[in-house]
N, C-alpha and C. Protein backbone atom coordinates (compact mmCIF):
# COMPACT_ATOMS: atom_id res chain seq x y z
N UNK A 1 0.84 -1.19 0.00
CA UNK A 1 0.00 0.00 0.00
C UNK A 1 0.88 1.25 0.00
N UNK A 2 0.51 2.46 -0.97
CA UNK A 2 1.53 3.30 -0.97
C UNK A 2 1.09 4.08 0.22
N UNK A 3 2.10 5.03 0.55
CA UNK A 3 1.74 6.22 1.81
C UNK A 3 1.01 7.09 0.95
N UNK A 4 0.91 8.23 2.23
CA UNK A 4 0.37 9.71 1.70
C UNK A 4 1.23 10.18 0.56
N UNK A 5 2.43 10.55 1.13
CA UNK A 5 3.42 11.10 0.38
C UNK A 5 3.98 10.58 -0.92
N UNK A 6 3.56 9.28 -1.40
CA UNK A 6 3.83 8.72 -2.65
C UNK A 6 2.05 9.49 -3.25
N UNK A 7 1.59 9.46 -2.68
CA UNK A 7 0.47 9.47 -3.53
C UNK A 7 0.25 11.30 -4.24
N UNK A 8 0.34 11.95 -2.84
CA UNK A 8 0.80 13.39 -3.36
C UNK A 8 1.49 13.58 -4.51
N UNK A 9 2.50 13.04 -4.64
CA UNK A 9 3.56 13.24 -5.48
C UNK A 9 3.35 12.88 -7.02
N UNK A 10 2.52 11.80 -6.99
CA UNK A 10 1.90 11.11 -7.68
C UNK A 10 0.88 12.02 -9.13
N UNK A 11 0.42 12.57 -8.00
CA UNK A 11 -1.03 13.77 -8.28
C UNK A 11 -0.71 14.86 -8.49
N UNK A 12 0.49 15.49 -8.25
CA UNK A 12 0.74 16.77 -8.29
C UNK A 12 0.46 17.33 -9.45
N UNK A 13 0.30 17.02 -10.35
CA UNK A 13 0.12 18.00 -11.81
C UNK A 13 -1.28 17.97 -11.62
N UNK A 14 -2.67 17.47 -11.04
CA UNK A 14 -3.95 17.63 -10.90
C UNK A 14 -4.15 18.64 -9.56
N UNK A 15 -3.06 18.64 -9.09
CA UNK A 15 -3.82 19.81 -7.91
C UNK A 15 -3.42 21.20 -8.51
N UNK A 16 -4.54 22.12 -7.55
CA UNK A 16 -4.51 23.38 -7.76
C UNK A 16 -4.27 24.39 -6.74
N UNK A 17 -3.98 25.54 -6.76
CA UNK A 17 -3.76 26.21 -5.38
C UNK A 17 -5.08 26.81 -4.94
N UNK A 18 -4.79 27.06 -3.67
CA UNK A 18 -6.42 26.92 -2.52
C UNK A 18 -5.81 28.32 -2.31
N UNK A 19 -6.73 29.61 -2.28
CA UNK A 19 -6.67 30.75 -1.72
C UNK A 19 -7.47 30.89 -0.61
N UNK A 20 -6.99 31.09 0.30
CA UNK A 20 -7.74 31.71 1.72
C UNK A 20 -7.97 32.68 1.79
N UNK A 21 -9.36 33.21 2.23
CA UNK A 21 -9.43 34.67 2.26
C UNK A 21 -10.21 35.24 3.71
N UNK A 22 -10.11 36.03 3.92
CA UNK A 22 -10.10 36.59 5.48
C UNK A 22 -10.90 37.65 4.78
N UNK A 23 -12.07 37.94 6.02
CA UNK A 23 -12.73 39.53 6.19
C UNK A 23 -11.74 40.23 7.28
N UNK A 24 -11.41 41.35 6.36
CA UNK A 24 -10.64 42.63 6.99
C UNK A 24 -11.65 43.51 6.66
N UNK A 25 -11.38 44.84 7.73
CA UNK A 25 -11.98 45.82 7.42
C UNK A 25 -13.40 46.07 6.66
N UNK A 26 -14.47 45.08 6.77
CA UNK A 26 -15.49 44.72 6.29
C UNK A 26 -15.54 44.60 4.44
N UNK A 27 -14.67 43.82 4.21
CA UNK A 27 -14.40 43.27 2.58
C UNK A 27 -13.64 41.61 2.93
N UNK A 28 -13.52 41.11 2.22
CA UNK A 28 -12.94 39.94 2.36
C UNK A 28 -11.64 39.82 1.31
N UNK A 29 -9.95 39.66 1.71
CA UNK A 29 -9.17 39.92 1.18
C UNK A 29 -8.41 38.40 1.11
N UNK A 30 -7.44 38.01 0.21
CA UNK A 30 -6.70 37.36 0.21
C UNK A 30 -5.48 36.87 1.17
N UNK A 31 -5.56 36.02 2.00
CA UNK A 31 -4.65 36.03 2.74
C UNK A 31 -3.12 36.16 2.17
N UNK A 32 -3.06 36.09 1.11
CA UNK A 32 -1.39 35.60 0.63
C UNK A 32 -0.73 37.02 0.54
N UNK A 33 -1.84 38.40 -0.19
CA UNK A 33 -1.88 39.33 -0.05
C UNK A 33 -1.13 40.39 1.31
N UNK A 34 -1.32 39.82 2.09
CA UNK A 34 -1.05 40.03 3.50
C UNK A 34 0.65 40.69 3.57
N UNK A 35 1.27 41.24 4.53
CA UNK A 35 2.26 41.36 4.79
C UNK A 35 3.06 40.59 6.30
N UNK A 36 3.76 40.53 6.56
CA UNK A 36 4.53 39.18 6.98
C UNK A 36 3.92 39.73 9.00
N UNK A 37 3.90 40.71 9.09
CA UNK A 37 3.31 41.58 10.12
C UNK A 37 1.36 40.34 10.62
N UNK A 38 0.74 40.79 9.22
CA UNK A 38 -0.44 40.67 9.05
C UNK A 38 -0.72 38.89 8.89
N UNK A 39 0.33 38.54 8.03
CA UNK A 39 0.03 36.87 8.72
C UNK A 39 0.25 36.44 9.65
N UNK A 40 1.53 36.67 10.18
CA UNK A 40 1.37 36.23 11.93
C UNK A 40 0.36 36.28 12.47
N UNK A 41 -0.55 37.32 12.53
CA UNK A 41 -1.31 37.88 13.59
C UNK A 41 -2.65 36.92 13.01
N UNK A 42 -2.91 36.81 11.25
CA UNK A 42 -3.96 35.78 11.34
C UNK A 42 -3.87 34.49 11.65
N UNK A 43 -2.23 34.01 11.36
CA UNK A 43 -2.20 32.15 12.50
C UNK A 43 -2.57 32.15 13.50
N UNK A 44 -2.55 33.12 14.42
CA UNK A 44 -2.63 33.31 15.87
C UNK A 44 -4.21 33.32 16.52
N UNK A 45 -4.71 33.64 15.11
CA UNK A 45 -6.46 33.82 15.50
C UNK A 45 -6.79 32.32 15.90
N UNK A 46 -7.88 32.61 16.63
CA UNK A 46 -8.51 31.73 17.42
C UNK A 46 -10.07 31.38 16.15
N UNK A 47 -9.88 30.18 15.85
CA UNK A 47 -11.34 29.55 14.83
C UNK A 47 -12.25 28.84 15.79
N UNK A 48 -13.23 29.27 15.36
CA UNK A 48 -14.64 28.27 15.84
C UNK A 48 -15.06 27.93 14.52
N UNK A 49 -16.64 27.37 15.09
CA UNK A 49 -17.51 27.07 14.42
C UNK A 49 -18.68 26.98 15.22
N UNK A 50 -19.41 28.12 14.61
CA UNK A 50 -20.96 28.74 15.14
C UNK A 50 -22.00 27.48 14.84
N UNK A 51 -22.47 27.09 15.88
CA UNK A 51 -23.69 25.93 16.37
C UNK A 51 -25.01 26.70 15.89
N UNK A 52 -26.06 26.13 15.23
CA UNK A 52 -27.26 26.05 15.17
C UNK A 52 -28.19 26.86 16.86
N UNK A 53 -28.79 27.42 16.52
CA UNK A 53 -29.27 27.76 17.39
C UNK A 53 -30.53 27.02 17.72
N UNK A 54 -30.80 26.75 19.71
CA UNK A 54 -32.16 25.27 19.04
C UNK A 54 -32.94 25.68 19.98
């Protein structure tokens, strides 16, 4: 059975790049965009995920 990492490697000409994008300043911007200041500070954020209200 191959691993992960054979299989990645494998596939690489079918993958594509994933853009993340963050609401700043009430717009939603590109994270990559960012300056080296401004990514730190978004790894550092704290993620949820908002529950249904019942």
């Amino acid at each position: 059975m191959k691993n992960s990492n054979e299989i990645l490697e494998q596939n690489q000409h079918l993958r594509t790049k994933c853009l993340v994008y963050t609401r700043v300043m009430g717009y939603h911007r590109p994270v990559e965009s960012f300056n080296i200041g401004k990514k730190g500070e978004h790894k550092q954020r704290t993620h949820f995920t908002e529950r249904k209200c019942s």
